[in-house]
Protein backbone atom coordinates (compact mmCIF):
# COMPACT_ATOMS: atom_id res chain seq x y z
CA UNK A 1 12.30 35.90 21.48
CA UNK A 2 13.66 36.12 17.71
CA UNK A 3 13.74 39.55 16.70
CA UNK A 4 10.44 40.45 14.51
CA UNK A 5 8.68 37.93 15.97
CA UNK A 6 5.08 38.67 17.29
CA UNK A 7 4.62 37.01 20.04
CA UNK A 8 1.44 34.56 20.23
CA UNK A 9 -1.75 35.50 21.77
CA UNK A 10 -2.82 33.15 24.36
CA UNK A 11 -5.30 31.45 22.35
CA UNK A 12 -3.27 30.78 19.63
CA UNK A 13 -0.62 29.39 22.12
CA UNK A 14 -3.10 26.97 23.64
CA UNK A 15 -4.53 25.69 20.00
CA UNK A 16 -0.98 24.79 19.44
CA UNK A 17 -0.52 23.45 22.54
CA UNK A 18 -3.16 21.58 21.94
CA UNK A 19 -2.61 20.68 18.06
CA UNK A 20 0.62 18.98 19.47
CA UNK A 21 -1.11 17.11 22.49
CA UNK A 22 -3.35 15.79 20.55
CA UNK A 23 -1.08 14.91 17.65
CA UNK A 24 1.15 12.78 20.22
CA UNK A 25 -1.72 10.98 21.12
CA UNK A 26 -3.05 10.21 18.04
CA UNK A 27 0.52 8.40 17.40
CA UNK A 28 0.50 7.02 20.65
CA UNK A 29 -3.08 5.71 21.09
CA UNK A 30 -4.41 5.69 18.09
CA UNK A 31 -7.10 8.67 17.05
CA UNK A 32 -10.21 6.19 18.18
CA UNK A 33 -8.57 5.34 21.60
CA UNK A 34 -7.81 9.03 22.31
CA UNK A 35 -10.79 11.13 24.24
CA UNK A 36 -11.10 14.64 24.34
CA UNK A 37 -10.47 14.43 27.78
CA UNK A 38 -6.91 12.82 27.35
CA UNK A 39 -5.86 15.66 25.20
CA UNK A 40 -7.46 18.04 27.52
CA UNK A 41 -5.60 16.68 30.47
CA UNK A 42 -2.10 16.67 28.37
CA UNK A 43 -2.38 20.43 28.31
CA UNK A 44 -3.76 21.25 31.62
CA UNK A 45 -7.05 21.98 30.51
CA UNK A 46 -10.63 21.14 31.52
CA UNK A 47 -12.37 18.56 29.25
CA UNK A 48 -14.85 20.40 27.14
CA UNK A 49 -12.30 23.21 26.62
CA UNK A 50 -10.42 21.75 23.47
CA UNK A 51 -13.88 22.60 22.05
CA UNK A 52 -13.67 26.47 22.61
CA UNK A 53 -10.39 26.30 19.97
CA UNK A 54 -11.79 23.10 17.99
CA UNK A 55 -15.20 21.81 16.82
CA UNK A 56 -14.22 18.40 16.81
CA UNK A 57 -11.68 15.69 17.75
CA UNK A 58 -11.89 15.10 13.54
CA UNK A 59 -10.88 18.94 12.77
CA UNK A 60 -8.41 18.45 15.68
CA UNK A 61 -6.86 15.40 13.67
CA UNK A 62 -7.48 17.35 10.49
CA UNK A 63 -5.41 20.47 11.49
CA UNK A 64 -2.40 18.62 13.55
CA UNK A 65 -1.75 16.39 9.96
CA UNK A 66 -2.11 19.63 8.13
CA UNK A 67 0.17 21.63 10.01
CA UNK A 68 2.27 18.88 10.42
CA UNK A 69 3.24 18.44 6.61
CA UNK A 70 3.34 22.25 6.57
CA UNK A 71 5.91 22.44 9.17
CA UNK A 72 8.10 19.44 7.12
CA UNK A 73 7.27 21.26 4.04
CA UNK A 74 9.19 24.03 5.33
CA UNK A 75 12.15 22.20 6.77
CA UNK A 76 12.79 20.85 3.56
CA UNK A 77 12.73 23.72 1.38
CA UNK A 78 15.29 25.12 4.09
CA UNK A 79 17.30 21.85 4.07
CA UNK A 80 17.80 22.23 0.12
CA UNK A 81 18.15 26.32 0.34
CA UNK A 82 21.74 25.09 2.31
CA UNK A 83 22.82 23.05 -0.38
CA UNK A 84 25.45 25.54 -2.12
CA UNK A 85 26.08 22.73 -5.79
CA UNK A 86 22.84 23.74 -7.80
CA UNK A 87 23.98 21.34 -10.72
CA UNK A 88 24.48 18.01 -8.81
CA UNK A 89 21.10 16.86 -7.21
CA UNK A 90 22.78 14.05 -4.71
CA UNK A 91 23.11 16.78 -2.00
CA UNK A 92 19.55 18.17 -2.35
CA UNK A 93 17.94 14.47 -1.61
CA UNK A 94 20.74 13.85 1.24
CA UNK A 95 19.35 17.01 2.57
CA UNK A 96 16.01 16.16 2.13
CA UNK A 97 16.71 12.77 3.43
CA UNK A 98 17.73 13.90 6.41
CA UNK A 99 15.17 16.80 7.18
CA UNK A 100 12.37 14.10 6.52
CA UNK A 101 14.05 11.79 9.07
CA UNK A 102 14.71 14.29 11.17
CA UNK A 103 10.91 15.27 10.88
CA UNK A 104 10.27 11.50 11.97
CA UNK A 105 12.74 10.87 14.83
CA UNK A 106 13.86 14.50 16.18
CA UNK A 107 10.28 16.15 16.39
CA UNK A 108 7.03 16.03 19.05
CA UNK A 109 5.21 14.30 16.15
CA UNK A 110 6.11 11.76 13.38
CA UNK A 111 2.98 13.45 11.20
CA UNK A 112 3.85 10.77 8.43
CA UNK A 113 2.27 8.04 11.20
CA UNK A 114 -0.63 10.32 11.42
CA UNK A 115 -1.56 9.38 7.73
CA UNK A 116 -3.24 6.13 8.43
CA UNK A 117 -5.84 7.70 10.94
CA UNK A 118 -7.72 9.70 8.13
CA UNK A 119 -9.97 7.07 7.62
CA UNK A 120 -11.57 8.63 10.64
CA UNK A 121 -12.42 11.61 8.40
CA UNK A 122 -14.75 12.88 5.34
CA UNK A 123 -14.13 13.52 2.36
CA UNK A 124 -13.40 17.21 2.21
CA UNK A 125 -11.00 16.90 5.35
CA UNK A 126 -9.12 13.75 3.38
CA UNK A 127 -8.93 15.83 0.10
CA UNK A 128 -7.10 19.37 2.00
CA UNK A 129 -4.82 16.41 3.65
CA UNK A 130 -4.49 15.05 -0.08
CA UNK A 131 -3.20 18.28 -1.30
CA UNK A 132 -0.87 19.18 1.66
CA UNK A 133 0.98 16.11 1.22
CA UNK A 134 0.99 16.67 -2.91
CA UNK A 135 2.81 19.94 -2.07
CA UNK A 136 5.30 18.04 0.27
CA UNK A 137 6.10 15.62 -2.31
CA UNK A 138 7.32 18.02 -5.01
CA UNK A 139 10.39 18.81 -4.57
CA UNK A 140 11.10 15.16 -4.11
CA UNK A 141 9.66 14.19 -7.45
CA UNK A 142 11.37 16.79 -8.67
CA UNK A 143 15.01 15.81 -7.03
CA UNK A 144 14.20 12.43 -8.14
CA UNK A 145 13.62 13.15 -11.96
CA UNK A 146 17.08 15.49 -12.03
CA UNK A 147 18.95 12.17 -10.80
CA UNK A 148 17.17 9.92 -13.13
CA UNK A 149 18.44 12.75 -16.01
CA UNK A 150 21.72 12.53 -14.70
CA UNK A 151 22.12 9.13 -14.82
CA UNK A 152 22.38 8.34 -10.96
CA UNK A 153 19.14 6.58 -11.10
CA UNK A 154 17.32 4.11 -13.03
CA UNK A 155 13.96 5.39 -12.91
CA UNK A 156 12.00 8.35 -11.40
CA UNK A 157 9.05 7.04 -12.06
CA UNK A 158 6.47 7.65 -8.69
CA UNK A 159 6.36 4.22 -7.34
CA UNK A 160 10.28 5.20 -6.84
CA UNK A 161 8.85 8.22 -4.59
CA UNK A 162 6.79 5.98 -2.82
CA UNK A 163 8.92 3.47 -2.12
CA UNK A 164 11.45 6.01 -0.68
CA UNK A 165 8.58 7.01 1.65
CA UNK A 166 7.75 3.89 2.88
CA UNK A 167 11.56 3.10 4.21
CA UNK A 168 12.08 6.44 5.49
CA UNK A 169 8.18 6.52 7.29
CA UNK A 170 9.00 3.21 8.65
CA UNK A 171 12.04 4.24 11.00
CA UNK A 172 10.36 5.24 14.36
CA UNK A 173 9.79 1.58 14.34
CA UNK A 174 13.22 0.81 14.79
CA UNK A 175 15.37 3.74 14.98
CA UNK A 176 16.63 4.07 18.43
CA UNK A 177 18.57 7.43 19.26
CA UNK A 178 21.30 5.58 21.99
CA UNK A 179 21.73 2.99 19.48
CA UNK A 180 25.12 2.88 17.37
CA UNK A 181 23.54 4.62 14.00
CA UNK A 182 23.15 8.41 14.05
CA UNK A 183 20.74 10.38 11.64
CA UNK A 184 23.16 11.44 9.48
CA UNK A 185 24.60 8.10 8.74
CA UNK A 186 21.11 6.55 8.27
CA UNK A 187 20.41 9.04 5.81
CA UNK A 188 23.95 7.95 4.22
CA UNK A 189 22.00 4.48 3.89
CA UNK A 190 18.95 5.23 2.65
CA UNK A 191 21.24 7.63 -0.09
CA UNK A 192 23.42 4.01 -0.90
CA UNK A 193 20.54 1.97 -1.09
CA UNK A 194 18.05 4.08 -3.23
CA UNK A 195 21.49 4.99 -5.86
CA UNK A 196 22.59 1.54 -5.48
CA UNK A 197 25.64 1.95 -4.03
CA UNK A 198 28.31 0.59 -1.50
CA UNK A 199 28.17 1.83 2.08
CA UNK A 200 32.13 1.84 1.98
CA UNK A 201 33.13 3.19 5.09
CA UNK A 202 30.56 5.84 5.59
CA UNK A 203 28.50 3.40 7.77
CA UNK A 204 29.50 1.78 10.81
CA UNK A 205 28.68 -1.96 10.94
C-alpha cells in the first residue's frame, strides 16, 4: 500500500466494488436490462445487499457517472501537470487526448457511454451529472481557446469541444487493443485531424 494511504474500511471497499460492477453493467446491458441482482452477483453479494450501501439502482447509476468523470477529471489535470512547455498548448490537448482515451479504452468503465442512460434519472440527479461533466470540460475549453489564440486553430467556439467529444467517445466502438493502432498514435490522429494536419509518418497505415 502507497505510503499515507488509509486503507479502506470494508464498506467503503464494497460500495466501490460495487460502483464499478454496476458501472460495467450499465455499459454492457444497458441500465434498464441490468437487475439489482446482476450487480449483486458481480460482487459476490446477496441480492438485496447493494441496498445496505445504495437506495436505489438510480443513485447507483447516479454515483458510478459521478465518480466516473471525477476520476477522468483527475487524470487529466495530472496528464497536463506532466507537460513541462507552459507557452505552447499542442502538448496539453495531446495529453489530454490521450488521458481521455485512455479513460475510454484502458479503464473498468468507459463513463462517457454511461451518459446516455440518465434519462433513467430526475432532475436533480441529471443536474449534479450536468455540473460534473461542466467541470471536466474546462480545461478543454480552455486548451482549445489558447490554440485558437495562437493561431493553430480556426475556431474554439464549443461546438469545436463537442465535436472533439463525439470522435474521441466513439472509439470503444472500434478501437481494438491487438489491432495495428496503439493509443498513443490514435491520439496522434485525433491531434492531425482536429489541427488539420498531415499524419506524415507518425501513423502507421
Amino acid at each position: 500500500m502507497p505510503r499515507g494511504r488509509k486503507p479502506q474500511s470494508p464498506d467503503a471497499s464494497r460500495r466501490n466494488d460495487l460502483l464499478r460492477a454496476a458501472a460495467r453493467l450499465f455499459v454492457e446491458k444497458g441500465f434498464n436490462a441490468t437487475t439489482t441482482r446482476d450487480i449483486a452477483e458481480a460482487v459476490g453479494m446477496r441480492s438485496g445487499s447493494p441496498f445496505y450501501h445504495f437506495r436505489s439502482k438510480q443513485e447507483l447509476l447516479k454515483a458510478a457517472i459521478i465518480g466516473g468523470l471525477e476520476a477522468a477529471y483527475e487524470r487529466l489535470l495530472a496528464a497536463t501537470a506532466e507537460v513541462t512547455d507552459s507557452t505552447d498548448a499542442e502538448p496539453r490537448l495531446r495529453a489530454m487526448i490521450r488521458a481521455h482515451l485512455g479513460n475510454l479504452l484502458e479503464g473498468e468503465c468507459p463513463t462517457p457511454m454511461l451518459l446516455g442512460e440518465t434519462r433513467a434519472l430526475d432532475a436533480s440527479d441529471k443536474a449534479e451529472i450536468a455540473a460534473a461533466f461542466d467541470r471536466y470540460q474546462l480545461p478543454w475549453q480552455s486548451v482549445l481557446n489558447d490554440l485558437a489564440a495562437s493561431g493553430k486553430l480556426p475556431s474554439a467556439a464549443p461546438p469545436v469541444r463537442l465535436l472533439l467529444f463525439g470522435m474521441l467517445n466513439w472509439a470503444p466502438q472500434w478501437y481494438r487493443a491487438e489491432g495495428p493502432l496503439s493509443l498513443d498514435e490514435l491520439t496522434e490522429a485525433c491531434l492531425a485531424l482536429l489541427l488539420g494536419r498531415e499524419r506524415g509518418d507518425e501513423i502507421r497505415k
